[in-house]
PDB file of N, CA and C in Angstrom:
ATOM      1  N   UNK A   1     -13.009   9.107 -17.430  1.00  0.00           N
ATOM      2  CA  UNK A   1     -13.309   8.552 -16.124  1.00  0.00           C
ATOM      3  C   UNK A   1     -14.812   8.690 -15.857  1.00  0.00           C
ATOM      4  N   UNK A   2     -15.327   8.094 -14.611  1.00  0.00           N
ATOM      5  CA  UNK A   2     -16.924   8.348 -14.528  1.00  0.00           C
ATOM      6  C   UNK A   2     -16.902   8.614 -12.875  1.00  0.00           C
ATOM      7  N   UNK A   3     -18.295   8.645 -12.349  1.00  0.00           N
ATOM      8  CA  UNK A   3     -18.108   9.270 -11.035  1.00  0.00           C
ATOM      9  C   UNK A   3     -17.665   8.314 -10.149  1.00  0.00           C
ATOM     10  N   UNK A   4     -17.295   7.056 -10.238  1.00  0.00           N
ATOM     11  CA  UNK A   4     -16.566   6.403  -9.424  1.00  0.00           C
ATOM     12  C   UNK A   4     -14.527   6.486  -9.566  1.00  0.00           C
ATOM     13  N   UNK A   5     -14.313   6.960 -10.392  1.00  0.00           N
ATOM     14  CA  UNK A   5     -12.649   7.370 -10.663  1.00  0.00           C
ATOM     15  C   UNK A   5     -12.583   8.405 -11.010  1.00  0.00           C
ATOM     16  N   UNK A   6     -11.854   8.965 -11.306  1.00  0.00           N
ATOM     17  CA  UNK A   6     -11.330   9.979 -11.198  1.00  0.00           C
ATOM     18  C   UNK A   6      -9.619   9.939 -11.711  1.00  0.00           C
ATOM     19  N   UNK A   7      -8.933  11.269 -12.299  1.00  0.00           N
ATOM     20  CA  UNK A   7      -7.455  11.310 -12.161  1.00  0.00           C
ATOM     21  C   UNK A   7      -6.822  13.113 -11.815  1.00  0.00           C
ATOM     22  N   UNK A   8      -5.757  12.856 -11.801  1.00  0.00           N
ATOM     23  CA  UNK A   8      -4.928  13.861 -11.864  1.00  0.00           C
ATOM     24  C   UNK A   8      -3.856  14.032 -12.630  1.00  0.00           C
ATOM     25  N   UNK A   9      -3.645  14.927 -14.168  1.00  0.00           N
ATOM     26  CA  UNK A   9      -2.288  14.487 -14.522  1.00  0.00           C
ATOM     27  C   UNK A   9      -2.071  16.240 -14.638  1.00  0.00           C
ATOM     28  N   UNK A  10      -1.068  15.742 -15.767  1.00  0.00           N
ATOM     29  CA  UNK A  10      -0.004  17.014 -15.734  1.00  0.00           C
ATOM     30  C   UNK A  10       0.126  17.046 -17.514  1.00  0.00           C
ATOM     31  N   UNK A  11       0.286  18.316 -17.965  1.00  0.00           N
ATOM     32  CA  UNK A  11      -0.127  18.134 -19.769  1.00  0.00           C
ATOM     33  C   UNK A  11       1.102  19.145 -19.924  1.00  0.00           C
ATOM     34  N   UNK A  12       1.774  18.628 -21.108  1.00  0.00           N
ATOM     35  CA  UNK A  12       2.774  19.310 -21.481  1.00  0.00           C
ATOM     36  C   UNK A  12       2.474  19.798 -22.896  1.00  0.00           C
ATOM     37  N   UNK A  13       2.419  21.018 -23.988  1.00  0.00           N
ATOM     38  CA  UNK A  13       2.017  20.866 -24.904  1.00  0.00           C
ATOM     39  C   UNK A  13       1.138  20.108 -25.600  1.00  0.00           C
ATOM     40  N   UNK A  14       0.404  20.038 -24.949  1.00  0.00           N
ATOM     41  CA  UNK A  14      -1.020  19.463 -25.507  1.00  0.00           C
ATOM     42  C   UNK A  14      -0.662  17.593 -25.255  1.00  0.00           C
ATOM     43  N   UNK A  15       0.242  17.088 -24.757  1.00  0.00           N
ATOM     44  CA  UNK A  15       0.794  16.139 -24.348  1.00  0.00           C
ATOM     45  C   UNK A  15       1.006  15.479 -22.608  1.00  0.00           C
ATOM     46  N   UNK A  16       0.110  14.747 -22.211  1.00  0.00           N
ATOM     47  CA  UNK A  16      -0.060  13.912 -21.104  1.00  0.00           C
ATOM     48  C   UNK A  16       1.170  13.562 -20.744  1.00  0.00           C
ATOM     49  N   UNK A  17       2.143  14.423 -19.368  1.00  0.00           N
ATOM     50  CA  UNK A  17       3.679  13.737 -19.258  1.00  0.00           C
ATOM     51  C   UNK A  17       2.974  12.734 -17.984  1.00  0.00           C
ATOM     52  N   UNK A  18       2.296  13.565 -17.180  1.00  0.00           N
ATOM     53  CA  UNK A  18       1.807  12.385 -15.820  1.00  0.00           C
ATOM     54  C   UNK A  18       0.328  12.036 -15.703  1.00  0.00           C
ATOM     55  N   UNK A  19       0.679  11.203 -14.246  1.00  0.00           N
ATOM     56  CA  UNK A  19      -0.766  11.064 -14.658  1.00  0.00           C
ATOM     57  C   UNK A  19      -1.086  10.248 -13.175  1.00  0.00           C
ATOM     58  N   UNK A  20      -2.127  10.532 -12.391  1.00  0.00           N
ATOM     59  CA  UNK A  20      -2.133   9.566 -11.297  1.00  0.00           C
ATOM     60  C   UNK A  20      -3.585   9.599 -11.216  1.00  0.00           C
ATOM     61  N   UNK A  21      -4.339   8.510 -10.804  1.00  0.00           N
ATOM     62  CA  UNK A  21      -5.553   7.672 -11.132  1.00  0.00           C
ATOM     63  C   UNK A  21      -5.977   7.701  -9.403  1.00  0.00           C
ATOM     64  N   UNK A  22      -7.214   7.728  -9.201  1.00  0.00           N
ATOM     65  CA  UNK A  22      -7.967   7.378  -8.007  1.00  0.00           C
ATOM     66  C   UNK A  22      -9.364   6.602  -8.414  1.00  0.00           C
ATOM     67  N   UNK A  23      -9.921   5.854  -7.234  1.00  0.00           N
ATOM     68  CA  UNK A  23     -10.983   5.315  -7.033  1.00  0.00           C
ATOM     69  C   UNK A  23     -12.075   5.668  -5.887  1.00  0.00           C
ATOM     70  N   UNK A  24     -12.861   6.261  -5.669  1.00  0.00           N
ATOM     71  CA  UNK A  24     -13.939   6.841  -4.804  1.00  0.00           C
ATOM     72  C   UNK A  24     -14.068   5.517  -4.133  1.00  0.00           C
ATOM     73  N   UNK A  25     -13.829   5.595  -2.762  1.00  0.00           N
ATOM     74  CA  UNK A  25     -14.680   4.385  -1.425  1.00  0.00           C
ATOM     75  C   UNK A  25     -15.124   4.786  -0.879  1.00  0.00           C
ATOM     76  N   UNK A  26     -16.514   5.171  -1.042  1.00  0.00           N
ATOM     77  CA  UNK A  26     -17.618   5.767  -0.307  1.00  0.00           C
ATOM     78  C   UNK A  26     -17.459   6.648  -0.903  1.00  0.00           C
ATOM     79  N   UNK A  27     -18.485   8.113   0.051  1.00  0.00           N
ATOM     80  CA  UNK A  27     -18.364   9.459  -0.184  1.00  0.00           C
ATOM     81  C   UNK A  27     -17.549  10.135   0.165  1.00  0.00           C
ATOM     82  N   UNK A  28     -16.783   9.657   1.048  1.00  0.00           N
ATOM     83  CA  UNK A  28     -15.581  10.424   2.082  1.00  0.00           C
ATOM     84  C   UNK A  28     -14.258  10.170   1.906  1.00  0.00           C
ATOM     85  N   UNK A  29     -13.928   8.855   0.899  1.00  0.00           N
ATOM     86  CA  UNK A  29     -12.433   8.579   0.685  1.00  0.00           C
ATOM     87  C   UNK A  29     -12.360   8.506  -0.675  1.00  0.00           C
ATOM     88  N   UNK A  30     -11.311   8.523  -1.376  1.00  0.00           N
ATOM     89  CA  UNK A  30     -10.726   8.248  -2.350  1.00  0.00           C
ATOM     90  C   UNK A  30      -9.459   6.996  -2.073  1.00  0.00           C
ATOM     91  N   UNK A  31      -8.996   6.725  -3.269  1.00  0.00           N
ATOM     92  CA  UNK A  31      -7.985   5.786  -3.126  1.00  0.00           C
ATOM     93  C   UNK A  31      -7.001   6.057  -4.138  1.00  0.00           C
ATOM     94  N   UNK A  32      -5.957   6.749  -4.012  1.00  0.00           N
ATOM     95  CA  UNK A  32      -5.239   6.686  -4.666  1.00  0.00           C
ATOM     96  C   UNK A  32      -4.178   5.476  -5.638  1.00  0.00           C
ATOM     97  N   UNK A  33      -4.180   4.602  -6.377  1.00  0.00           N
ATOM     98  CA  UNK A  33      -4.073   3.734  -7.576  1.00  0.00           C
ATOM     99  C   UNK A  33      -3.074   3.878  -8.008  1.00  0.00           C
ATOM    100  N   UNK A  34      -2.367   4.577  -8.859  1.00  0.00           N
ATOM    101  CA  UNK A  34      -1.902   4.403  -9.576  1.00  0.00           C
ATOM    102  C   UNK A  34      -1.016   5.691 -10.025  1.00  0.00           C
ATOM    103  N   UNK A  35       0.475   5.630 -10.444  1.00  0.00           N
ATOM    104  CA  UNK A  35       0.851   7.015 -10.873  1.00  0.00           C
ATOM    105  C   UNK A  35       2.330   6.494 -12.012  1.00  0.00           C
ATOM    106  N   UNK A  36       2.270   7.478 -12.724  1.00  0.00           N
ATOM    107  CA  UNK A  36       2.859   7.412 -13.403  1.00  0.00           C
ATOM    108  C   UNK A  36       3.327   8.492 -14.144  1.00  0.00           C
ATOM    109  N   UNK A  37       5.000   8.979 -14.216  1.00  0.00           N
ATOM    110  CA  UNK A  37       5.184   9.917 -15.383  1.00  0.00           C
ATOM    111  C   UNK A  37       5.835   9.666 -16.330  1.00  0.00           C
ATOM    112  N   UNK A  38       5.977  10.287 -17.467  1.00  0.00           N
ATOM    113  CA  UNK A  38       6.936   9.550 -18.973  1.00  0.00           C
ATOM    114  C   UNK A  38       8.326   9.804 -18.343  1.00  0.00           C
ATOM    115  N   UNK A  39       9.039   8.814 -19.295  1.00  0.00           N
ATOM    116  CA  UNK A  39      10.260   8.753 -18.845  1.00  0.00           C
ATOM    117  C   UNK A  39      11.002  10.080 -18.806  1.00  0.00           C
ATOM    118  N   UNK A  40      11.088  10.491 -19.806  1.00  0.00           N
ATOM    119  CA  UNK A  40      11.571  11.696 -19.706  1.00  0.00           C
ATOM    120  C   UNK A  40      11.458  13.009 -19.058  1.00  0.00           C
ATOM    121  N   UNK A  41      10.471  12.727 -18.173  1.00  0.00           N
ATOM    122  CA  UNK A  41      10.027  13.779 -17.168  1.00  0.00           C
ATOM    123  C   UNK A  41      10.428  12.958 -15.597  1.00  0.00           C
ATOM    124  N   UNK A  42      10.821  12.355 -15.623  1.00  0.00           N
ATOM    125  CA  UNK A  42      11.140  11.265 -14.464  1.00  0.00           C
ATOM    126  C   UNK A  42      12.157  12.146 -13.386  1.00  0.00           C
ATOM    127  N   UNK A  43      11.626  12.455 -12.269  1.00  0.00           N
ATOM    128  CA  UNK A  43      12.565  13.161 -11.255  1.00  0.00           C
ATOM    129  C   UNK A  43      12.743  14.510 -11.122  1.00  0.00           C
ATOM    130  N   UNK A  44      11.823  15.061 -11.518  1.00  0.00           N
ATOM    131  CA  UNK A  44      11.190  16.376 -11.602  1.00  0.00           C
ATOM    132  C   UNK A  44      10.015  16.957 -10.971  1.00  0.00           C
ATOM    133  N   UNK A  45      10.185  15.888  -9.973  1.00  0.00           N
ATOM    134  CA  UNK A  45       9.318  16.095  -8.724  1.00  0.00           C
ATOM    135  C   UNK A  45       7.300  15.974  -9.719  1.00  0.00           C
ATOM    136  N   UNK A  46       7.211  15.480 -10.614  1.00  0.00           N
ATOM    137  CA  UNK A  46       5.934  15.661 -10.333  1.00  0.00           C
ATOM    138  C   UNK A  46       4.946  15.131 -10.378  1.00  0.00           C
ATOM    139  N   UNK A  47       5.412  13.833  -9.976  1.00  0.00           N
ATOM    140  CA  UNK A  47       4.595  12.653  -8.904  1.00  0.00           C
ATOM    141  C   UNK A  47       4.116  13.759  -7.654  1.00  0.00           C
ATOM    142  N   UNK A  48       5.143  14.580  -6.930  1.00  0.00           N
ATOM    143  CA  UNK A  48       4.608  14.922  -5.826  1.00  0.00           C
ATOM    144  C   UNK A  48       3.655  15.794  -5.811  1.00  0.00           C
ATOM    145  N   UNK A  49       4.156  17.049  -7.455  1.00  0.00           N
ATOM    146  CA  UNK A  49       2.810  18.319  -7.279  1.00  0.00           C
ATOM    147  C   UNK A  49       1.813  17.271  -7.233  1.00  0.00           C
ATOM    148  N   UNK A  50       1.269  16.022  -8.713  1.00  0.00           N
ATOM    149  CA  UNK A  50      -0.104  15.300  -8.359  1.00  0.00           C
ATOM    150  C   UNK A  50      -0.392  14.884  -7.119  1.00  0.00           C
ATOM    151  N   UNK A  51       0.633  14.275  -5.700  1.00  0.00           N
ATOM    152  CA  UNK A  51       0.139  14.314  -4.810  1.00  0.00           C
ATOM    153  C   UNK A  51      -0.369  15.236  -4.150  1.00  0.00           C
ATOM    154  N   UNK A  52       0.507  16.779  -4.168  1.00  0.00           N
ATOM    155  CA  UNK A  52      -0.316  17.635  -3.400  1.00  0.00           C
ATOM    156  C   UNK A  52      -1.554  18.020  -4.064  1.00  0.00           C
ATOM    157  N   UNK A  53      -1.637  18.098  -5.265  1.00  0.00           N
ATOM    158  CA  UNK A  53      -2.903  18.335  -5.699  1.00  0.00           C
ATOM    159  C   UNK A  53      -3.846  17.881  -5.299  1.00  0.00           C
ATOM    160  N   UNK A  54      -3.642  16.674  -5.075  1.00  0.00           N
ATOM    161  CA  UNK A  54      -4.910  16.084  -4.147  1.00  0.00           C
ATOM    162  C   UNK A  54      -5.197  16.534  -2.941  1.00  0.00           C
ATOM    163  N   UNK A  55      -3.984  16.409  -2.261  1.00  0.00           N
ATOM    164  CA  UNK A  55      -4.254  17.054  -0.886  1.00  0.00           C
ATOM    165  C   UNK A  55      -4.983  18.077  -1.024  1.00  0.00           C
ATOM    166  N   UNK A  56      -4.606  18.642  -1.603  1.00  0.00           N
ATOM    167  CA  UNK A  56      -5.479  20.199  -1.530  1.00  0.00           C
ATOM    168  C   UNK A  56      -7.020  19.998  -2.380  1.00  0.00           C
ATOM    169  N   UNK A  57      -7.252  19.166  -3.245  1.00  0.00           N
ATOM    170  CA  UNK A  57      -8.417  18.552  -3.324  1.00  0.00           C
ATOM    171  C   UNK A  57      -9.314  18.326  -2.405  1.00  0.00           C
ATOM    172  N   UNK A  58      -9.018  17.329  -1.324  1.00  0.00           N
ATOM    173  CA  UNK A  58      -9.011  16.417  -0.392  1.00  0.00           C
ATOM    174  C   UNK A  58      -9.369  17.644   0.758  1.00  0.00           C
ATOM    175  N   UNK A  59      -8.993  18.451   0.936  1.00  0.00           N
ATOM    176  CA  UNK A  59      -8.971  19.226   1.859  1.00  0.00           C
ATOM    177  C   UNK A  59      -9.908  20.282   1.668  1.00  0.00           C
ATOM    178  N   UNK A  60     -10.371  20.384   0.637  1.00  0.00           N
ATOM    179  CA  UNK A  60     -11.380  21.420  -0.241  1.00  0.00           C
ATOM    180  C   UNK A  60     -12.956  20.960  -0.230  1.00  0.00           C
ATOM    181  N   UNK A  61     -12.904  19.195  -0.508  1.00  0.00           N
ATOM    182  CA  UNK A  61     -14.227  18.249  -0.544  1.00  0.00           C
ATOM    183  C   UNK A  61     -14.260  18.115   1.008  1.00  0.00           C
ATOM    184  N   UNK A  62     -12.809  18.280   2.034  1.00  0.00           N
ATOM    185  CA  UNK A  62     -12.917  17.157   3.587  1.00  0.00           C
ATOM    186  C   UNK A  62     -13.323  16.075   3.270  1.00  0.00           C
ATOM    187  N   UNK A  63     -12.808  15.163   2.010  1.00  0.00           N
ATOM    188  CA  UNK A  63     -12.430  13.664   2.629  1.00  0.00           C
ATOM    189  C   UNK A  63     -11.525  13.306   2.450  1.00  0.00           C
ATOM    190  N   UNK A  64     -11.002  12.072   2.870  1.00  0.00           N
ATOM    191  CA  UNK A  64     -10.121  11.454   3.135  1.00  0.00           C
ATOM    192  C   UNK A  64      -9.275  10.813   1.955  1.00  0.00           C
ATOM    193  N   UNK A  65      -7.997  10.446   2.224  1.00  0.00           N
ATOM    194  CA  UNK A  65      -7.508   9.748   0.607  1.00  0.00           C
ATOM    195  C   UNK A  65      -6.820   8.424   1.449  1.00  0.00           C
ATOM    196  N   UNK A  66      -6.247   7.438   1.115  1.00  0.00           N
ATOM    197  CA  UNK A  66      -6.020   6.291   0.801  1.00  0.00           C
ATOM    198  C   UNK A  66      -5.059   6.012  -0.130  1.00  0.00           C
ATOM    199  N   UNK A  67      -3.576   6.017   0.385  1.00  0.00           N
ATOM    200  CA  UNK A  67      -2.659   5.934  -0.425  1.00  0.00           C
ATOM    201  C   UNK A  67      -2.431   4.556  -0.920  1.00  0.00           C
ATOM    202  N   UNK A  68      -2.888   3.576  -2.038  1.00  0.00           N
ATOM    203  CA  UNK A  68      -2.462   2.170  -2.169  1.00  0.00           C
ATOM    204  C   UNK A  68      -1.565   2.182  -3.215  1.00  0.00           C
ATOM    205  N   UNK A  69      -1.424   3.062  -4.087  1.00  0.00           N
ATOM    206  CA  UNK A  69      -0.242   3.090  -4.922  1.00  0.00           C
ATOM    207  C   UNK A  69       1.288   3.606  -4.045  1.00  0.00           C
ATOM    208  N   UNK A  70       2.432   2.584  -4.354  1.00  0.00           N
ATOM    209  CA  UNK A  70       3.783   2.600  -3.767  1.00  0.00           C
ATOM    210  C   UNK A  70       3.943   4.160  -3.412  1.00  0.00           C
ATOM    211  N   UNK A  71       4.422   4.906  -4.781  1.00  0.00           N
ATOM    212  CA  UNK A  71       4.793   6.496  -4.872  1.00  0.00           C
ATOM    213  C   UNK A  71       3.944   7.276  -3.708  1.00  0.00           C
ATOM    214  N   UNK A  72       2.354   6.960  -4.226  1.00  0.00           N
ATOM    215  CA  UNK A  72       1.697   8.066  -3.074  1.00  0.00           C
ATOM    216  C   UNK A  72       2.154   8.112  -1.687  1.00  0.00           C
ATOM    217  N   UNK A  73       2.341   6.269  -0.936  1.00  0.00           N
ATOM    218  CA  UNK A  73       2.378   6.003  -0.298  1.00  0.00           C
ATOM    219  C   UNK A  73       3.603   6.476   0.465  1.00  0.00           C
ATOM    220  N   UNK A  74       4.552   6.488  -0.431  1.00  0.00           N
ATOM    221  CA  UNK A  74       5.984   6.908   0.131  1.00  0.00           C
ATOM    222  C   UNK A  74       6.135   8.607   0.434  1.00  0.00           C
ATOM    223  N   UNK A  75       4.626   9.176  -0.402  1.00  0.00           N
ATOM    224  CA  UNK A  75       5.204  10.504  -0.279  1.00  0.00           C
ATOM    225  C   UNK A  75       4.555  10.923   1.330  1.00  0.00           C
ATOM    226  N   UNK A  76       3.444  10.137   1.009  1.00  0.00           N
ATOM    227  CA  UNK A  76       2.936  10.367   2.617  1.00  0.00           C
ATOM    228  C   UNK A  76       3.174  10.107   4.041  1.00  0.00           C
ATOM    229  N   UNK A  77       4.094   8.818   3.612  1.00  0.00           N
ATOM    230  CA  UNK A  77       4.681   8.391   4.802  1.00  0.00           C
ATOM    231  C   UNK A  77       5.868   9.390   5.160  1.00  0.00           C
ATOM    232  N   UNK A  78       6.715  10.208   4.323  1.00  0.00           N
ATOM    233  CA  UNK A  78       7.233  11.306   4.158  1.00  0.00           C
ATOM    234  C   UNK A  78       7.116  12.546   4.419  1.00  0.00           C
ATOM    235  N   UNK A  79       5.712  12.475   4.318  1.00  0.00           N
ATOM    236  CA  UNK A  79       5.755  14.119   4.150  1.00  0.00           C
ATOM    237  C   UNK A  79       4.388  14.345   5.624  1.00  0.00           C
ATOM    238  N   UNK A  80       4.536  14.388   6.675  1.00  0.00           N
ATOM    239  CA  UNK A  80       3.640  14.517   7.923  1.00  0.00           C
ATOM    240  C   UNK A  80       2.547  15.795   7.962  1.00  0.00           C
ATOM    241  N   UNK A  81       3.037  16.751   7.083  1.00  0.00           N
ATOM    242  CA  UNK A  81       2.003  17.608   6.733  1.00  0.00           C
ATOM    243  C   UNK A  81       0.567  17.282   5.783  1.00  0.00           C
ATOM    244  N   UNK A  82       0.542  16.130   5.108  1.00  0.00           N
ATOM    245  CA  UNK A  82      -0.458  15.984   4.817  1.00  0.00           C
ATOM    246  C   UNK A  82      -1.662  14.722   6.098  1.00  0.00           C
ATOM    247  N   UNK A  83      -0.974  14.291   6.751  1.00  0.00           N
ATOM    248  CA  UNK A  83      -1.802  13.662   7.691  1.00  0.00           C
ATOM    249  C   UNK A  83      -2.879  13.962   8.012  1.00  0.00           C
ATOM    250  N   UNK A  84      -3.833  15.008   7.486  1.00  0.00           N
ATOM    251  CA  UNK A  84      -4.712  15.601   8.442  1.00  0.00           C
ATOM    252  C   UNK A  84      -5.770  14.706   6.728  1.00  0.00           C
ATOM    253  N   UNK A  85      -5.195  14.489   6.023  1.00  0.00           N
ATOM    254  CA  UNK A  85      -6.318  13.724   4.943  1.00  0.00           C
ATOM    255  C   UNK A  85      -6.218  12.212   4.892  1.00  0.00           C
ATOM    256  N   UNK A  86      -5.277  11.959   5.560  1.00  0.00           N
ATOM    257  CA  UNK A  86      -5.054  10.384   5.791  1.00  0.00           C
ATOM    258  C   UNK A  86      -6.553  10.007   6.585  1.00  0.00           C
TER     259      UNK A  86
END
């Protein structure tokens, strides 16, 4: 990645199971893009640790994120404790 993207994944034995992608808008937001885990890790919640990871990213820099990928979007519309990075 370079200083305009960025990701977050998850490594299993030296093996990439997830993986979720952002884009910097401005200095203060990010945009969350894109997520994805292998099939076989599917429903093991950890789409959501990469979301909180950010949050707690997000909350560490104080800026903002931008959910445009479906998953993020659903976790946030979900989950009211992260609102304070919306």
């Amino acid at each position: 990645m370079n200083k305009k993207n960025g990701l977050f994944d998850i490594e299993k034995d030296d093996k990439r199971i997830a993986l979720m992608t952002y884009t910097w808008a401005g200095d203060k937001m990010f945009i969350i893009d894109h997520t994805e885990v292998s099939t076989e890790y599917i429903n093991q919640g950890l789409g959501n640790i990469m979301v909180e990871g950010a949050v707690v990213f997000a909350r560490e820099e104080s800026v903002k994120i931008y959910p445009l990928c479906p998953f993020a979007k659903h976790v946030f519309d979900t989950d009211n404790t992260f609102d304070d990075v919306l």
